[in-house]
N, C-alpha and C. Protein backbone atom coordinates (compact mmCIF):
# COMPACT_ATOMS: atom_id res chain seq x y z
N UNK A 1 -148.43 25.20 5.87
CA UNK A 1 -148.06 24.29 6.92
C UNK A 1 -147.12 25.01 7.87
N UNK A 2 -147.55 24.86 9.23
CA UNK A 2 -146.37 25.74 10.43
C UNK A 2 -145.52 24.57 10.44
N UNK A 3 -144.06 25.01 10.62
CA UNK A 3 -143.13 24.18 10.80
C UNK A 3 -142.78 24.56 12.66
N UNK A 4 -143.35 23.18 13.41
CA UNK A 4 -142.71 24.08 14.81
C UNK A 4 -141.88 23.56 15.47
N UNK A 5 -140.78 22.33 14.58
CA UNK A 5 -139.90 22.16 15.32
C UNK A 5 -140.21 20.91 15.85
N UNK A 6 -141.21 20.48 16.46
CA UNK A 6 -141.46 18.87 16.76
C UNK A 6 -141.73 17.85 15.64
N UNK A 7 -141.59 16.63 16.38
CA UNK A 7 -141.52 15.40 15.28
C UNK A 7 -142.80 15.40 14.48
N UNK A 8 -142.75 15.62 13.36
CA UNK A 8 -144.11 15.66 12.77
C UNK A 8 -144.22 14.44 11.66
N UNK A 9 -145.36 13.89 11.98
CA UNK A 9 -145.40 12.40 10.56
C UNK A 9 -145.13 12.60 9.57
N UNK A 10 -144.26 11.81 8.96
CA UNK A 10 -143.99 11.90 7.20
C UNK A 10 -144.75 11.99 6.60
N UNK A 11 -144.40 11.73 5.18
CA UNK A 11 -145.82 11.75 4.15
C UNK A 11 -145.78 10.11 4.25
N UNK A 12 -144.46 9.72 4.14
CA UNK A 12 -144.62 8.16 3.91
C UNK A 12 -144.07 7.09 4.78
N UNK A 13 -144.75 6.23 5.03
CA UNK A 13 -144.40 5.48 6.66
C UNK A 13 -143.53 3.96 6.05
N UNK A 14 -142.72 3.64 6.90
CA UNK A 14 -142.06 2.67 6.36
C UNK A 14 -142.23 1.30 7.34
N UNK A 15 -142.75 0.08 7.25
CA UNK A 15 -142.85 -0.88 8.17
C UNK A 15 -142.08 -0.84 9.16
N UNK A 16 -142.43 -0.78 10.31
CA UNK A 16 -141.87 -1.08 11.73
C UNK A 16 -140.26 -1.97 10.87
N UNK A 17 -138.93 -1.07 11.95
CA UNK A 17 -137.67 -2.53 11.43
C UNK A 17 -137.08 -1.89 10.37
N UNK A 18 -138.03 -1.47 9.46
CA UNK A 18 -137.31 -1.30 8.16
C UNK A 18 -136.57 -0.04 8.02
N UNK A 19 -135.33 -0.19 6.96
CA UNK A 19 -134.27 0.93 6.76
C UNK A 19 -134.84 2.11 6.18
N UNK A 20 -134.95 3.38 6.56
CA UNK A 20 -135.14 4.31 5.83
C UNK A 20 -134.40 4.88 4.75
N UNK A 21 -135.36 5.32 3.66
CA UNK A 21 -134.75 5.47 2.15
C UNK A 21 -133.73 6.50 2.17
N UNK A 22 -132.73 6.83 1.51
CA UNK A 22 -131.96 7.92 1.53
C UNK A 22 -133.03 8.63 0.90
N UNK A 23 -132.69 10.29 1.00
CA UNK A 23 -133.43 11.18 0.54
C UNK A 23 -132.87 11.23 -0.72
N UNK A 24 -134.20 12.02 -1.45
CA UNK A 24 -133.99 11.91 -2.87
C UNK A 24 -133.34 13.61 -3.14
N UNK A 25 -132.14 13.56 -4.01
CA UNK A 25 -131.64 14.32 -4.45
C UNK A 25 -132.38 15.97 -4.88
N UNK A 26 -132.01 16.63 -4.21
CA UNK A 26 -132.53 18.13 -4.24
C UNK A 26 -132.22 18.62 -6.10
N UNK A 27 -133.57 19.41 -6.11
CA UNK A 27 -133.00 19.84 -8.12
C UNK A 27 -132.26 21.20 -7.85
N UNK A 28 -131.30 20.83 -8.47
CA UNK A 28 -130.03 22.54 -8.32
C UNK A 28 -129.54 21.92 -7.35
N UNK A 29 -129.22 21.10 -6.32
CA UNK A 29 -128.55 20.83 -5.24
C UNK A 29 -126.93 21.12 -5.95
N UNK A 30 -125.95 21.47 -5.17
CA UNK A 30 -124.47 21.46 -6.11
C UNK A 30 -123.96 20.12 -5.46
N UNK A 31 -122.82 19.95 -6.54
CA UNK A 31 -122.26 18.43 -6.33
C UNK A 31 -121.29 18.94 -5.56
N UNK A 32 -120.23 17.99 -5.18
CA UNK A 32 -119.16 18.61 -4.18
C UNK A 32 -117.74 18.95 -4.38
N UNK A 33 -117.62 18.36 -6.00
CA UNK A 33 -116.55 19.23 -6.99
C UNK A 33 -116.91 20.96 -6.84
N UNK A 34 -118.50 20.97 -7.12
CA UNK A 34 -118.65 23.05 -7.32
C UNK A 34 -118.76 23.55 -6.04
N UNK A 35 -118.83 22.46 -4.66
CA UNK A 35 -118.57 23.30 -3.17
C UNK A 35 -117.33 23.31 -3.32
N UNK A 36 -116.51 22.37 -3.58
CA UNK A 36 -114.92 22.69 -3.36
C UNK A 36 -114.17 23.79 -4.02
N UNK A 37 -114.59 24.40 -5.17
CA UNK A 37 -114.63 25.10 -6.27
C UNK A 37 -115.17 26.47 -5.52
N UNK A 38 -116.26 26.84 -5.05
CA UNK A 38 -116.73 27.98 -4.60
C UNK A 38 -115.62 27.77 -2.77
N UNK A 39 -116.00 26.80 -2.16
CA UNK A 39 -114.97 27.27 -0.94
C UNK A 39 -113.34 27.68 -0.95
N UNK A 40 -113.01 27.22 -2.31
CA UNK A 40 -111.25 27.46 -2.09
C UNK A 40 -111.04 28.67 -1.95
N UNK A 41 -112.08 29.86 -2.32
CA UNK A 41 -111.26 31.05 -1.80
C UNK A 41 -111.19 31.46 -0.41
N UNK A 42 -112.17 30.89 -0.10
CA UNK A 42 -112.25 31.39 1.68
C UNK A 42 -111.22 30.17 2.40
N UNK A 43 -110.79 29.28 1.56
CA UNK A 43 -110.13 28.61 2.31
C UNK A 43 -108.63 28.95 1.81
N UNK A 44 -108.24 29.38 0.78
CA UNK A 44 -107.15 29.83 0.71
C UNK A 44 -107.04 30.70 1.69
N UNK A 45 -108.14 32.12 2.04
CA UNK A 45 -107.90 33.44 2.93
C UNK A 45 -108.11 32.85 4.20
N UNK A 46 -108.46 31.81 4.30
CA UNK A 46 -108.18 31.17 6.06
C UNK A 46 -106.60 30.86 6.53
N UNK A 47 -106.22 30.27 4.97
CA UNK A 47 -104.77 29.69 5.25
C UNK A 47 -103.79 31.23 5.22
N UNK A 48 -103.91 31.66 5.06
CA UNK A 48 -103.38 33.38 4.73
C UNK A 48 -102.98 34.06 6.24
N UNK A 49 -104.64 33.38 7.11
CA UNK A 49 -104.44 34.06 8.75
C UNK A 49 -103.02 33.88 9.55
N UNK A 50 -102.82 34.90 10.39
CA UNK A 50 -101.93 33.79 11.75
C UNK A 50 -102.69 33.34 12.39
N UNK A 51 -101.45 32.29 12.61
CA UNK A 51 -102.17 31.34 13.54
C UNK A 51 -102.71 32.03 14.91
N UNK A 52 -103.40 31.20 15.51
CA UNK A 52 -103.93 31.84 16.87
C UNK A 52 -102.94 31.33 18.12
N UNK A 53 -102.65 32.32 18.84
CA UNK A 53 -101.73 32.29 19.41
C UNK A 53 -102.64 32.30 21.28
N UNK A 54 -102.67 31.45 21.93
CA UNK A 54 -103.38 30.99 22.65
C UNK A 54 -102.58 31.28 24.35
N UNK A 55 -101.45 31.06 24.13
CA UNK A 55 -100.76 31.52 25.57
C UNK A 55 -100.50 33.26 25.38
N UNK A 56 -100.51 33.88 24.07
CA UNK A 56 -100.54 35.17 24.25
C UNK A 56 -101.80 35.92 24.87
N UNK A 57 -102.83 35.05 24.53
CA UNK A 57 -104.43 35.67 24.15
C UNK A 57 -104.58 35.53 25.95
N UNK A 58 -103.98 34.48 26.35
CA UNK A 58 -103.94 34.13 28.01
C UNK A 58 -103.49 35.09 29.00
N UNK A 59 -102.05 35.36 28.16
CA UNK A 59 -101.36 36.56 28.97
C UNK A 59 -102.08 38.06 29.39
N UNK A 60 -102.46 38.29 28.17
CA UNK A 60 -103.56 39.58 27.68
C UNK A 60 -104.65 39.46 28.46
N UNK A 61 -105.49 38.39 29.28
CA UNK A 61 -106.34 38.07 29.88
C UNK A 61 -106.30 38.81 31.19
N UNK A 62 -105.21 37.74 31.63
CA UNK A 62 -104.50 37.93 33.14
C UNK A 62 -104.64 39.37 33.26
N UNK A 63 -103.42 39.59 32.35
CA UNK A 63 -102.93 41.22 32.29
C UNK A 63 -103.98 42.28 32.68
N UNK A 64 -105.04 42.34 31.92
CA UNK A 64 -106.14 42.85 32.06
C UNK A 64 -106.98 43.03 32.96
N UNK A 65 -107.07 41.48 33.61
CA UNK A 65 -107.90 41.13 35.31
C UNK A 65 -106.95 41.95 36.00
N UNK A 66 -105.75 42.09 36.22
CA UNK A 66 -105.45 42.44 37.27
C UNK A 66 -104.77 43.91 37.06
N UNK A 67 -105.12 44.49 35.96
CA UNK A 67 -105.66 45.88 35.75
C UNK A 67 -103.90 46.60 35.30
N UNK A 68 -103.17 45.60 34.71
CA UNK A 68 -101.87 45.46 34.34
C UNK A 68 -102.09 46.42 32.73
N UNK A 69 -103.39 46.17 32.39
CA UNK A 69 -102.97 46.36 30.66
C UNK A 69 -104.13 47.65 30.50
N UNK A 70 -104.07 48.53 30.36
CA UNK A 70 -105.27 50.13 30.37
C UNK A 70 -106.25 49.68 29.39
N UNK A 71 -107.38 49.79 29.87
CA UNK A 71 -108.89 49.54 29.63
C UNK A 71 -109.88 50.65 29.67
N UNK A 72 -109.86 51.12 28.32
CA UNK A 72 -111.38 52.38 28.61
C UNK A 72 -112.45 51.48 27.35
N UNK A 73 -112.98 51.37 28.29
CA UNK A 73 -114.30 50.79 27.66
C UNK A 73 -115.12 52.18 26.82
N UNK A 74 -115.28 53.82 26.95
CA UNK A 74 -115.69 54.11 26.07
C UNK A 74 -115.11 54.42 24.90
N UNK A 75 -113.82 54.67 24.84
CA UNK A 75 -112.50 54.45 23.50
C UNK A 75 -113.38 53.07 22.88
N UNK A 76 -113.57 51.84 23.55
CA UNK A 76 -113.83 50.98 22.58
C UNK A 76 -115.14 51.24 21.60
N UNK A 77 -115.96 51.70 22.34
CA UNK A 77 -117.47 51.73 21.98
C UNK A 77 -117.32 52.66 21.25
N UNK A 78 -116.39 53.81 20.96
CA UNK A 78 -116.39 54.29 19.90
C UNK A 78 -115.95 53.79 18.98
N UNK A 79 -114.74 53.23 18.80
CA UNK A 79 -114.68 52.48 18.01
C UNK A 79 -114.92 51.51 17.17
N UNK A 80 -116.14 50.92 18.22
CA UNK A 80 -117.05 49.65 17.49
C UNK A 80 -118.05 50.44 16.51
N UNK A 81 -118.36 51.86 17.13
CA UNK A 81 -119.48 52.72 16.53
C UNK A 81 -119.09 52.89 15.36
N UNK A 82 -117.92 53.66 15.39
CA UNK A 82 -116.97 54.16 14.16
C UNK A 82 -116.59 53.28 12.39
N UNK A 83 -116.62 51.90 13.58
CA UNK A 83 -116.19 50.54 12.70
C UNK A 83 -117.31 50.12 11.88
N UNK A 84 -118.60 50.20 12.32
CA UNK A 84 -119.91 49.55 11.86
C UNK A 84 -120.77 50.52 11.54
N UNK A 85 -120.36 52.24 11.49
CA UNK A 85 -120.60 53.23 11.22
C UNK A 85 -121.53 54.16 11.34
N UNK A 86 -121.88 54.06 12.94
CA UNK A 86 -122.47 54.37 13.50
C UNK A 86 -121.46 56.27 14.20
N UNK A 87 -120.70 56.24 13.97
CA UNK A 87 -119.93 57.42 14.15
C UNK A 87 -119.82 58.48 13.07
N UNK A 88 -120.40 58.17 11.75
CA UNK A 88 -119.86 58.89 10.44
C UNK A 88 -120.68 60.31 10.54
């Protein structure tokens, strides 16, 4: 069966009006005790971040447009190379 994204008929039609059934429970689906259980570490290492600092990130902007803060764009691209290891 192609799945393409448009409304495609169910298997099972429900009278005009009437409430549709909740879906029936996936087998292996996890309950939401073992999501909370598998997310606490990424949510502990979220709480770990600094915060985002939003009038700095602004300043740095400006700074930049108006050619206040030094910009070599190929220093970066090496570095992105270097980082994702495309430089080794």
């Amino acid at each position: 069966m192609k799945i393409t994204g448009a409304n495609t008929p169910s298997m099972t039609s429900s009278p005009p009006g009437a409430a549709a059934a909740p879906p029936a429970p996936v087998a292996g689906a996890s309950s939401a005790p073992l999501q909370s259980a598998v997310l606490a570490p990424a949510k502990e290492a979220l709480a770990m971040l600094p915060d985002f600092d939003a009038a700095r990130v602004a300043a740095l902007r400006d700074a930049l447009s108006k050619g206040e803060l030094p910009f070599d764009p190929a220093r970066l691209a090496g570095l992105i190379q270097r980082f994702h290891g495309g430089g080794r």
